[in-house]
N, C-alpha and C. Protein backbone atom coordinates (compact mmCIF):
# COMPACT_ATOMS: atom_id res chain seq x y z
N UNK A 1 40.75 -204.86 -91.97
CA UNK A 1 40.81 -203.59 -92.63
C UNK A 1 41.62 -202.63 -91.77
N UNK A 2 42.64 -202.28 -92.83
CA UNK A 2 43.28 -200.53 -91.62
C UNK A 2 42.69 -199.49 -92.30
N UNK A 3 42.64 -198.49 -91.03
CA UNK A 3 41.77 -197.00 -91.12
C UNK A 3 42.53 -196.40 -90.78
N UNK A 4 43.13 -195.29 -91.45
CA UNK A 4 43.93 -194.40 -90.78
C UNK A 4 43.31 -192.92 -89.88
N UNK A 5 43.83 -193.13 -89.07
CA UNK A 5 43.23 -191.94 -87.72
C UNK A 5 44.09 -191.28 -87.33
N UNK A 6 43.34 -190.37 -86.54
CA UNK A 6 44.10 -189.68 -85.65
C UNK A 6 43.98 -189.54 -84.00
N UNK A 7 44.89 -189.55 -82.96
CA UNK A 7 44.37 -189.56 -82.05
C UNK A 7 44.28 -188.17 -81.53
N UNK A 8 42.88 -188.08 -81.03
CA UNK A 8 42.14 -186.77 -80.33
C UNK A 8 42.59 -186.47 -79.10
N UNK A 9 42.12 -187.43 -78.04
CA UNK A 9 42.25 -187.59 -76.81
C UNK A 9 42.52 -189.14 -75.89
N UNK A 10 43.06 -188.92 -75.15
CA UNK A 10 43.29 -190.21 -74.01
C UNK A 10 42.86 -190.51 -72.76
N UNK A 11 42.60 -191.11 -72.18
CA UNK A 11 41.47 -191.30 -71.23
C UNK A 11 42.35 -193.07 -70.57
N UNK A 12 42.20 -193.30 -68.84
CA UNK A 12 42.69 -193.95 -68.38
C UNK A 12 41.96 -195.63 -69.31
N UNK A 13 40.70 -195.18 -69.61
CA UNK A 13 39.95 -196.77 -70.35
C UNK A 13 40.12 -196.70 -71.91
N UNK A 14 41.47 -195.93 -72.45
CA UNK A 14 41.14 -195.93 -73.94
C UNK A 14 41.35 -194.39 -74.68
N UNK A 15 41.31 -195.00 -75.80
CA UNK A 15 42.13 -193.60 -76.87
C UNK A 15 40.92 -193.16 -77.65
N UNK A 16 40.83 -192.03 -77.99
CA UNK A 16 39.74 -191.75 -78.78
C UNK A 16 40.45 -191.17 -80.15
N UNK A 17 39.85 -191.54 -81.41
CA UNK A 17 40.35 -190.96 -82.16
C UNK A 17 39.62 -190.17 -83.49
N UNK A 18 39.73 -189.96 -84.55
CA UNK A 18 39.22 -189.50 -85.63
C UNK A 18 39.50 -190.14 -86.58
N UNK A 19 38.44 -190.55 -87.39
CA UNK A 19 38.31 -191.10 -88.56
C UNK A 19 38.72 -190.41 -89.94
N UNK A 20 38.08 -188.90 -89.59
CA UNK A 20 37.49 -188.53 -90.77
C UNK A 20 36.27 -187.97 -90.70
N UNK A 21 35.76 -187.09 -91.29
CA UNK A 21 34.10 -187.02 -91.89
C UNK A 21 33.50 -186.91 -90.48
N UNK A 22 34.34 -186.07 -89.85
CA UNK A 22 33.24 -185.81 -88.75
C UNK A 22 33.00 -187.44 -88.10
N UNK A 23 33.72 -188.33 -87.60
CA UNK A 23 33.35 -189.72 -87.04
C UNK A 23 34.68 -189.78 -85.98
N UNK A 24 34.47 -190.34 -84.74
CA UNK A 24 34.74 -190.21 -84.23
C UNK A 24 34.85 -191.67 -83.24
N UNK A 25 35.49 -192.10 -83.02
CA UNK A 25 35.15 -193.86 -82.37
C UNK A 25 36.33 -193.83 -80.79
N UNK A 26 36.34 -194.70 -80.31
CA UNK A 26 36.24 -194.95 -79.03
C UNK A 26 37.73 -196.27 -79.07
N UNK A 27 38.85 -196.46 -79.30
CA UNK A 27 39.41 -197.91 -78.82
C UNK A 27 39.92 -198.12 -77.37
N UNK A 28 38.88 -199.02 -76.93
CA UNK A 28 39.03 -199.29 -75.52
C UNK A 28 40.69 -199.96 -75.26
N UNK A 29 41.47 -200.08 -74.03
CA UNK A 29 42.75 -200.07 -73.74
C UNK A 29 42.91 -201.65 -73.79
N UNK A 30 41.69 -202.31 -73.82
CA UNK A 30 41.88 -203.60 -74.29
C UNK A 30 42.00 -204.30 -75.37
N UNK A 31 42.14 -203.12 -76.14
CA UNK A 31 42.58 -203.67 -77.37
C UNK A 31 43.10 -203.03 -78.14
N UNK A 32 43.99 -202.30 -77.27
CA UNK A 32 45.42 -201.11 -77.68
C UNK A 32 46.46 -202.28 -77.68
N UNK A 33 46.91 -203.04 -76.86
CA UNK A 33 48.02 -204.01 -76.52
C UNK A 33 47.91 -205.01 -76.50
N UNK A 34 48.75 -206.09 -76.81
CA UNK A 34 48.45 -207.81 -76.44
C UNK A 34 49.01 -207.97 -75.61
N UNK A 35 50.19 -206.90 -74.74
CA UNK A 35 50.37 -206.68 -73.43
C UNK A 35 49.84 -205.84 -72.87
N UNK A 36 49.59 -206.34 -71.68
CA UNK A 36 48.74 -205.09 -70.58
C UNK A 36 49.17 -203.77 -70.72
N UNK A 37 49.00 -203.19 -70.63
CA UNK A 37 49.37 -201.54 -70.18
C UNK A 37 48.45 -200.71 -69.12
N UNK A 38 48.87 -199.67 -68.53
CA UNK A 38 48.13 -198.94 -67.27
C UNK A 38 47.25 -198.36 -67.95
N UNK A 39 48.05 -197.36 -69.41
CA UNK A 39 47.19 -196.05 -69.89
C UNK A 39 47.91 -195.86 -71.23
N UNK A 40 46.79 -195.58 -72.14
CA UNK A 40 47.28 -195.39 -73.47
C UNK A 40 48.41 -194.29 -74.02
N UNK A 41 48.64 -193.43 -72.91
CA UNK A 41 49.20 -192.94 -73.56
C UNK A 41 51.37 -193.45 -73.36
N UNK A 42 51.11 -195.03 -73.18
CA UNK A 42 52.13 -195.95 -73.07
C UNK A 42 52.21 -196.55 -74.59
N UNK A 43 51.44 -196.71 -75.52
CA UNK A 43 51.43 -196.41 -76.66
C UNK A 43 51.00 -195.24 -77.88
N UNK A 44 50.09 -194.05 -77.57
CA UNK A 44 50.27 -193.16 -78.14
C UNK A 44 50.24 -191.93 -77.79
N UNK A 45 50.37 -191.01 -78.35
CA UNK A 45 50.61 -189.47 -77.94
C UNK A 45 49.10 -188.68 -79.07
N UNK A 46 48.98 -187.76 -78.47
CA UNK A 46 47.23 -186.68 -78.82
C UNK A 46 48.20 -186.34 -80.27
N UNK A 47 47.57 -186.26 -81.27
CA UNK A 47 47.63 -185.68 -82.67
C UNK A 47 48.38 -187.08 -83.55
N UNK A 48 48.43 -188.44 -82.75
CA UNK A 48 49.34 -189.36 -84.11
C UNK A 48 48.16 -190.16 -84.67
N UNK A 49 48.93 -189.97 -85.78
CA UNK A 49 48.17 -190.51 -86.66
C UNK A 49 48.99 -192.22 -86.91
């Protein structure tokens, strides 16, 4: 299933983003990439959706 979000904030273990409806979830940096990366914001930037 895709959910479209938004990202809130970034954090060295992971992106936080918005659902919607007041929800709010957590994707840890291990499972931002199927290559390593240091820090998420090597794939996203605060407000993308």
């Amino acid at each position: 299933m895709v959910v479209e979000a938004r990202i809130t904030h970034l954090e060295q273990f992971g992106a936080f983003v918005d659902l919607g409806c007041g929800v709010i979830s957590m994707i840890p940096i291990d499972r931002i990439s199927v290559s390593r990366i240091r820090h998420p914001d090597h794939r996203f930037v605060c407000g993308m959706r």
